[in-house]
C-alpha atoms as a PDB file:
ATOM      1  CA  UNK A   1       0.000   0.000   0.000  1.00  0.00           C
ATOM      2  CA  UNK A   2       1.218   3.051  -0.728  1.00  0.00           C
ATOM      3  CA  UNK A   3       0.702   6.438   1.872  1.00  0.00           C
ATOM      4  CA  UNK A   4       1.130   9.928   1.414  1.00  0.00           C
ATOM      5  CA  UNK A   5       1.873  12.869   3.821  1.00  0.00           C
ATOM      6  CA  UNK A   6      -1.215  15.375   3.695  1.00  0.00           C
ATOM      7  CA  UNK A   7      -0.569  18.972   5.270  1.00  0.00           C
ATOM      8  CA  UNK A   8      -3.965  20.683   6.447  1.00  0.00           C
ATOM      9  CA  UNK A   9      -4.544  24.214   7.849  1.00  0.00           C
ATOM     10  CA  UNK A  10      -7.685  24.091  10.129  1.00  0.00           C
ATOM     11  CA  UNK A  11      -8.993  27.507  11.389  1.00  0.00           C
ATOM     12  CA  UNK A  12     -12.299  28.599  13.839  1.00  0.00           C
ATOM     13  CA  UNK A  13     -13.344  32.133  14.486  1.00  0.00           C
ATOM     14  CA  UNK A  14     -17.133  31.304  15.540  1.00  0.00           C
ATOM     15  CA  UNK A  15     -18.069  29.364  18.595  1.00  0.00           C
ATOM     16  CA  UNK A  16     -16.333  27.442  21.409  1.00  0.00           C
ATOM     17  CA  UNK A  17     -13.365  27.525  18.679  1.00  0.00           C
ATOM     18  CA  UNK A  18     -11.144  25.426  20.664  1.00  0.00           C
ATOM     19  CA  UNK A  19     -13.364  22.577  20.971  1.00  0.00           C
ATOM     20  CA  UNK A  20     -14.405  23.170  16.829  1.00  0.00           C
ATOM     21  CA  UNK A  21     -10.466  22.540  16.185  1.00  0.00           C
ATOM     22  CA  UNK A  22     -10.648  19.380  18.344  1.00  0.00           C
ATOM     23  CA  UNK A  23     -13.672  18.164  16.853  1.00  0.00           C
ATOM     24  CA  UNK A  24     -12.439  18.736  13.420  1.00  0.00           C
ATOM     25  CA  UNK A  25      -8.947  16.631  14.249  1.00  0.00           C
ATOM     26  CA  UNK A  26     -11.584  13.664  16.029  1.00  0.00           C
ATOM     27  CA  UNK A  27     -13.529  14.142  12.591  1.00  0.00           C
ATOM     28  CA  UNK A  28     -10.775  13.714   9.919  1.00  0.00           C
ATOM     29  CA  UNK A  29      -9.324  10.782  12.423  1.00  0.00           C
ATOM     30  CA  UNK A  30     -12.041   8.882  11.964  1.00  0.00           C
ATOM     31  CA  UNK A  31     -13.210   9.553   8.192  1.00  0.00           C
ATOM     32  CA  UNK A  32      -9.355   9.284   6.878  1.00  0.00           C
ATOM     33  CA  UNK A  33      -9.235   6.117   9.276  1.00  0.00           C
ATOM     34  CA  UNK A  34      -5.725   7.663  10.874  1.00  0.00           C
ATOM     35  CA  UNK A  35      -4.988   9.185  13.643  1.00  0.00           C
ATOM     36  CA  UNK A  36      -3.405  13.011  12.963  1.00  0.00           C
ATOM     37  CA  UNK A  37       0.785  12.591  12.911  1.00  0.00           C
ATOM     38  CA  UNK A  38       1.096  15.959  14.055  1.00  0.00           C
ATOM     39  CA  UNK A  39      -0.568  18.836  15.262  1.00  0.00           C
ATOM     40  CA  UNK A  40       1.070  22.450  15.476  1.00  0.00           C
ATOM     41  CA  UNK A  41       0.072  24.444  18.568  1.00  0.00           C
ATOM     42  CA  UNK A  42      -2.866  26.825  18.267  1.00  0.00           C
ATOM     43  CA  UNK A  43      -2.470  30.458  17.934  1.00  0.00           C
ATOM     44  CA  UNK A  44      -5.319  33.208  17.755  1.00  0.00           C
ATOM     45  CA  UNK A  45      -4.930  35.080  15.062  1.00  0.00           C
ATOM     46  CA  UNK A  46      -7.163  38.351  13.607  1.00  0.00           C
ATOM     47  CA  UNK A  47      -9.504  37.723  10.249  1.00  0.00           C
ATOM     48  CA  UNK A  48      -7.977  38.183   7.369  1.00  0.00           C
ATOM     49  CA  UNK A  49      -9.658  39.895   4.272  1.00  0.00           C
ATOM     50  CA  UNK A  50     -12.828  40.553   6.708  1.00  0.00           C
ATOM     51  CA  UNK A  51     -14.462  42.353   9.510  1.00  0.00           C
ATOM     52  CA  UNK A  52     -14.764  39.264  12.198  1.00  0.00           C
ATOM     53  CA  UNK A  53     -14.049  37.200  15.535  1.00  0.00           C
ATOM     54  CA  UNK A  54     -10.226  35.562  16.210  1.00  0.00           C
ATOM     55  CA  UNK A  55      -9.403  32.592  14.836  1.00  0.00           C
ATOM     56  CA  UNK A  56      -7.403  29.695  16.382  1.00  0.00           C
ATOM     57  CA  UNK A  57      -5.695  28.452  14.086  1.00  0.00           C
ATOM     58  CA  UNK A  58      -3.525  25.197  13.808  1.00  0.00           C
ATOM     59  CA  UNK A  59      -1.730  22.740  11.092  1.00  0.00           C
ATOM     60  CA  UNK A  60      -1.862  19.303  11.169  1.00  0.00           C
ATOM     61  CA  UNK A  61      -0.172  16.328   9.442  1.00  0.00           C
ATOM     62  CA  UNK A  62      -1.882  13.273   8.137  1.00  0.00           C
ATOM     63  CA  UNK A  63      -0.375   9.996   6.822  1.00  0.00           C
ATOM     64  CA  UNK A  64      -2.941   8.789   4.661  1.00  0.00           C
ATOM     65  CA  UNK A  65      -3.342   5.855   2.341  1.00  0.00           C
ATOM     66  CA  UNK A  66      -3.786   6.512  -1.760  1.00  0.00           C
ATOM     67  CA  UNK A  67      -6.629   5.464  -2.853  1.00  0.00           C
ATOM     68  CA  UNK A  68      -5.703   5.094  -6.478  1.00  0.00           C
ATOM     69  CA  UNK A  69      -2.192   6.100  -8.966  1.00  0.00           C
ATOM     70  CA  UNK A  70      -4.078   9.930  -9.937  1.00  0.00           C
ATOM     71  CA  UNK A  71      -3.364  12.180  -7.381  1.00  0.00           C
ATOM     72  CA  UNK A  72      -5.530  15.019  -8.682  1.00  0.00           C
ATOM     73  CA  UNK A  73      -8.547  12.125  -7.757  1.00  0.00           C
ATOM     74  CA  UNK A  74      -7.127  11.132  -4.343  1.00  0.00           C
ATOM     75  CA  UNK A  75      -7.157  14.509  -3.229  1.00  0.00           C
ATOM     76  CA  UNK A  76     -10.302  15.715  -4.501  1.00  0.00           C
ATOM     77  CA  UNK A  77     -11.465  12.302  -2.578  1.00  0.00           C
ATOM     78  CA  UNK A  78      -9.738  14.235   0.370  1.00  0.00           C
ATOM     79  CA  UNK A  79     -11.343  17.455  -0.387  1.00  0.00           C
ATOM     80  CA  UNK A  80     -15.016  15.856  -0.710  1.00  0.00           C
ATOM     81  CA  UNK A  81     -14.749  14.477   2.867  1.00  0.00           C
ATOM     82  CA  UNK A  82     -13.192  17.730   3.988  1.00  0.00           C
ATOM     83  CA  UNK A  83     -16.001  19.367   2.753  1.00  0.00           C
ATOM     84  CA  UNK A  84     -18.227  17.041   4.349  1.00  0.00           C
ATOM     85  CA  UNK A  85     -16.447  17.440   7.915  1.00  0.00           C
ATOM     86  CA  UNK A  86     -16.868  21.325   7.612  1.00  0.00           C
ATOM     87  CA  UNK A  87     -21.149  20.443   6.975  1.00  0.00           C
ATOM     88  CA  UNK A  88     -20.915  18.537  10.094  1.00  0.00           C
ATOM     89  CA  UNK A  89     -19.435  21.274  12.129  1.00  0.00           C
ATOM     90  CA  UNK A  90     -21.791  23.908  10.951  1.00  0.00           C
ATOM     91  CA  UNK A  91     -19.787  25.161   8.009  1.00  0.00           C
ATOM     92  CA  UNK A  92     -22.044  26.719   5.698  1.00  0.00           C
ATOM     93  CA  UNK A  93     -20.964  25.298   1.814  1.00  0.00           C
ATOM     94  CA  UNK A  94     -22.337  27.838  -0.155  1.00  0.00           C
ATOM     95  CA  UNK A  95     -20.150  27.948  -3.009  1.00  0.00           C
ATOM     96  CA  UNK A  96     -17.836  30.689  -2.667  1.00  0.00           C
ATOM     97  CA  UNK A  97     -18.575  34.373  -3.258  1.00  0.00           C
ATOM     98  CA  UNK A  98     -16.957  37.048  -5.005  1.00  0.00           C
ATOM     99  CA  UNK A  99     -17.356  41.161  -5.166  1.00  0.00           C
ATOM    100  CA  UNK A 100     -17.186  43.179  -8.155  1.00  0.00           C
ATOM    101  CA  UNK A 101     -13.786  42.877  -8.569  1.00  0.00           C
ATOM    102  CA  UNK A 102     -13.785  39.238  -8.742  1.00  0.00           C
ATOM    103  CA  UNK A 103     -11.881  39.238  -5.048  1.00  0.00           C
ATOM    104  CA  UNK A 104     -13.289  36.496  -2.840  1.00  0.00           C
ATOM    105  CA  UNK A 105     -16.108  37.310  -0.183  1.00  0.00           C
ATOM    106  CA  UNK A 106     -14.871  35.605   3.167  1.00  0.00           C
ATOM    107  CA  UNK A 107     -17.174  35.563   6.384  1.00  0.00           C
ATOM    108  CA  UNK A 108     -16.505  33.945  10.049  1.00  0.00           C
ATOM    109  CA  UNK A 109     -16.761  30.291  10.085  1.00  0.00           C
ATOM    110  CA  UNK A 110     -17.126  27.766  12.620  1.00  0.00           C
ATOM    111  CA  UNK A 111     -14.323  25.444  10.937  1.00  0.00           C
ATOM    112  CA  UNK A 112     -12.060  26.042   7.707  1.00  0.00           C
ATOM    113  CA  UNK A 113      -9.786  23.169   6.874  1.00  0.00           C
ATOM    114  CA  UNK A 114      -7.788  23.665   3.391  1.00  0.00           C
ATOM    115  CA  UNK A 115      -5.678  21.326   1.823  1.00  0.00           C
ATOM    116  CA  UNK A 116      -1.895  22.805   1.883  1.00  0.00           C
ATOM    117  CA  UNK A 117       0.085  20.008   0.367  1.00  0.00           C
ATOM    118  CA  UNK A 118      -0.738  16.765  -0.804  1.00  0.00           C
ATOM    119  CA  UNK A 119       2.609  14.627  -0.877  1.00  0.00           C
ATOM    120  CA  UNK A 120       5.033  17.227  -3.197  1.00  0.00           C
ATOM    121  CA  UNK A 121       2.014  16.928  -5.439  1.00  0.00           C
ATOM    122  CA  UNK A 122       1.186  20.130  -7.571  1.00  0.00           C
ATOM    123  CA  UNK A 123      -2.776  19.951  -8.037  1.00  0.00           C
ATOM    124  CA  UNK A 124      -4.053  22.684 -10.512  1.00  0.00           C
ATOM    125  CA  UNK A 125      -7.759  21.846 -10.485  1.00  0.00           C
ATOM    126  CA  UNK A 126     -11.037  24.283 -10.513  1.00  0.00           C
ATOM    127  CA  UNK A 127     -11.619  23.138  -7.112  1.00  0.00           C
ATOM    128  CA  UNK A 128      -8.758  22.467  -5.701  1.00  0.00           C
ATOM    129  CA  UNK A 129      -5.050  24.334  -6.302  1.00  0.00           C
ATOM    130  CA  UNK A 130      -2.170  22.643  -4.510  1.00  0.00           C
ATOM    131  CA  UNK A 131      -0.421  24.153  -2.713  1.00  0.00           C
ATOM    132  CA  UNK A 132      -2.881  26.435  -1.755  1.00  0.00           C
ATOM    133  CA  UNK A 133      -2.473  29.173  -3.538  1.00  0.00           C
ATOM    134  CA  UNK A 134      -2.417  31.762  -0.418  1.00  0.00           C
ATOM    135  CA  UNK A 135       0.020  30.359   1.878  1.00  0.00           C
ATOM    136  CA  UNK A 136       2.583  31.924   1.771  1.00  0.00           C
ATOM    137  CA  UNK A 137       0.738  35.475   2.182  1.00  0.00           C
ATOM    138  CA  UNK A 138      -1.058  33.950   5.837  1.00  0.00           C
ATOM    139  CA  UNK A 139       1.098  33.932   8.662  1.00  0.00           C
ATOM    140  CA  UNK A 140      -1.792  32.040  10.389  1.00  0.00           C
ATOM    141  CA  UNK A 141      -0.855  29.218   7.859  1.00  0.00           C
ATOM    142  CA  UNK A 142       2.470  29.430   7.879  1.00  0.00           C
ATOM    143  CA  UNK A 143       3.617  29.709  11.227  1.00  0.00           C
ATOM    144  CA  UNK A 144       2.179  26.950  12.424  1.00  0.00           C
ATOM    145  CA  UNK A 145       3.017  24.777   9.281  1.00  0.00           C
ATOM    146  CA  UNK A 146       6.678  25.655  10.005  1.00  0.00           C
ATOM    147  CA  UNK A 147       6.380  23.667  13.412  1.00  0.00           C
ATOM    148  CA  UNK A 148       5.202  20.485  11.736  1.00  0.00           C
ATOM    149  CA  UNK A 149       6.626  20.647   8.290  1.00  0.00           C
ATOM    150  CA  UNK A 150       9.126  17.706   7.633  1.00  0.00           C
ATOM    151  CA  UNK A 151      12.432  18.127   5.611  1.00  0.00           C
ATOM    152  CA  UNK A 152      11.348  16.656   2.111  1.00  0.00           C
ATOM    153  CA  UNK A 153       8.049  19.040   2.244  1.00  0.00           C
ATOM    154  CA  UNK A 154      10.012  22.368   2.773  1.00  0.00           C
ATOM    155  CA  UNK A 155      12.816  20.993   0.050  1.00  0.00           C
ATOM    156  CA  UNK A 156       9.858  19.895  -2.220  1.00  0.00           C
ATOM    157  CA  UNK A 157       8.268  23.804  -1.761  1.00  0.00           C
ATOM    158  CA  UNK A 158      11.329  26.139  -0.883  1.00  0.00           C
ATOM    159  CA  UNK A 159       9.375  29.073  -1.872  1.00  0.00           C
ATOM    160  CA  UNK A 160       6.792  28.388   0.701  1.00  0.00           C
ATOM    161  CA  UNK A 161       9.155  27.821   3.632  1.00  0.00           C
END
């Protein structure tokens, strides 16, 4: 069988956001039927790109099995339970909104999770861009990615890291 390192940024700002993060990890445990590798500390962090609450924010590290030889399906497999895990914790799925000048509409959320790096995969897909496309502009992404990342990720993406 072969397994692949997944990198996720989770992120609360609504709620008992603590216990959102926590429920999240539980939630992708069970669904990706692993238990997280690693999980950065949690820092509170403003909104970014809106008027709203703190986040917590936190990275965590999966070891997952593939699923098939595409990785573009595998981790829109990933993404589709993400998405499902976000439903669950009161995420509202609308599909994304964007203002006038085609800049994205964000809004406090009870959970984000993104996908940040799949393997040393690069994903260009309509719904999902790997690595995210932002991360390197979001401290709250990237400093607590830096505590988990392994070697061969930051060699693999040296203008993330």
């Amino acid at each position: 069988m072969a397994y692949i390192d997944v990198y996720l940024s989770l992120g609360s700002n609504m709620g008992d956001r603590r216990r959102n993060l926590d429920n999240a990890v539980r939630l992708l445990n069970s669904s990706l039927g692993t238990e997280c590798q690693k999980l950065s500390q949690v820092i509170e962090t403003s909104a970014v790109g809106f008027n709203g609450g703190k986040f917590l924010n936190a990275a965590a590290l999966y070891r997952i099995q593939r699923t098939s030889d595409d990785p573009e399906k595998d981790a829109l497999e990933l993404l589709a339970k993400i998405k499902e895990i976000e439903r669950t914790l009161g995420r509202d799925t609308q599909p994304a909104r964007f203002d006038g000048n085609g800049n994205r509409i964000y809004s406090s959320r009870p959970i984000d999770i993104d996908i940040l790096f799949f393997g040393t995969e690069r994903i260009n897909h309509p719904d999902l861009t790997i690595p995210h496309k932002e991360i390197k502009n979001r401290l709250f992404v990237t400093i607590p990615l830096r505590e988990i990342a392994k070697e061969k990720i930051k060699n693999a993406f040296p203008e993330i890291f």
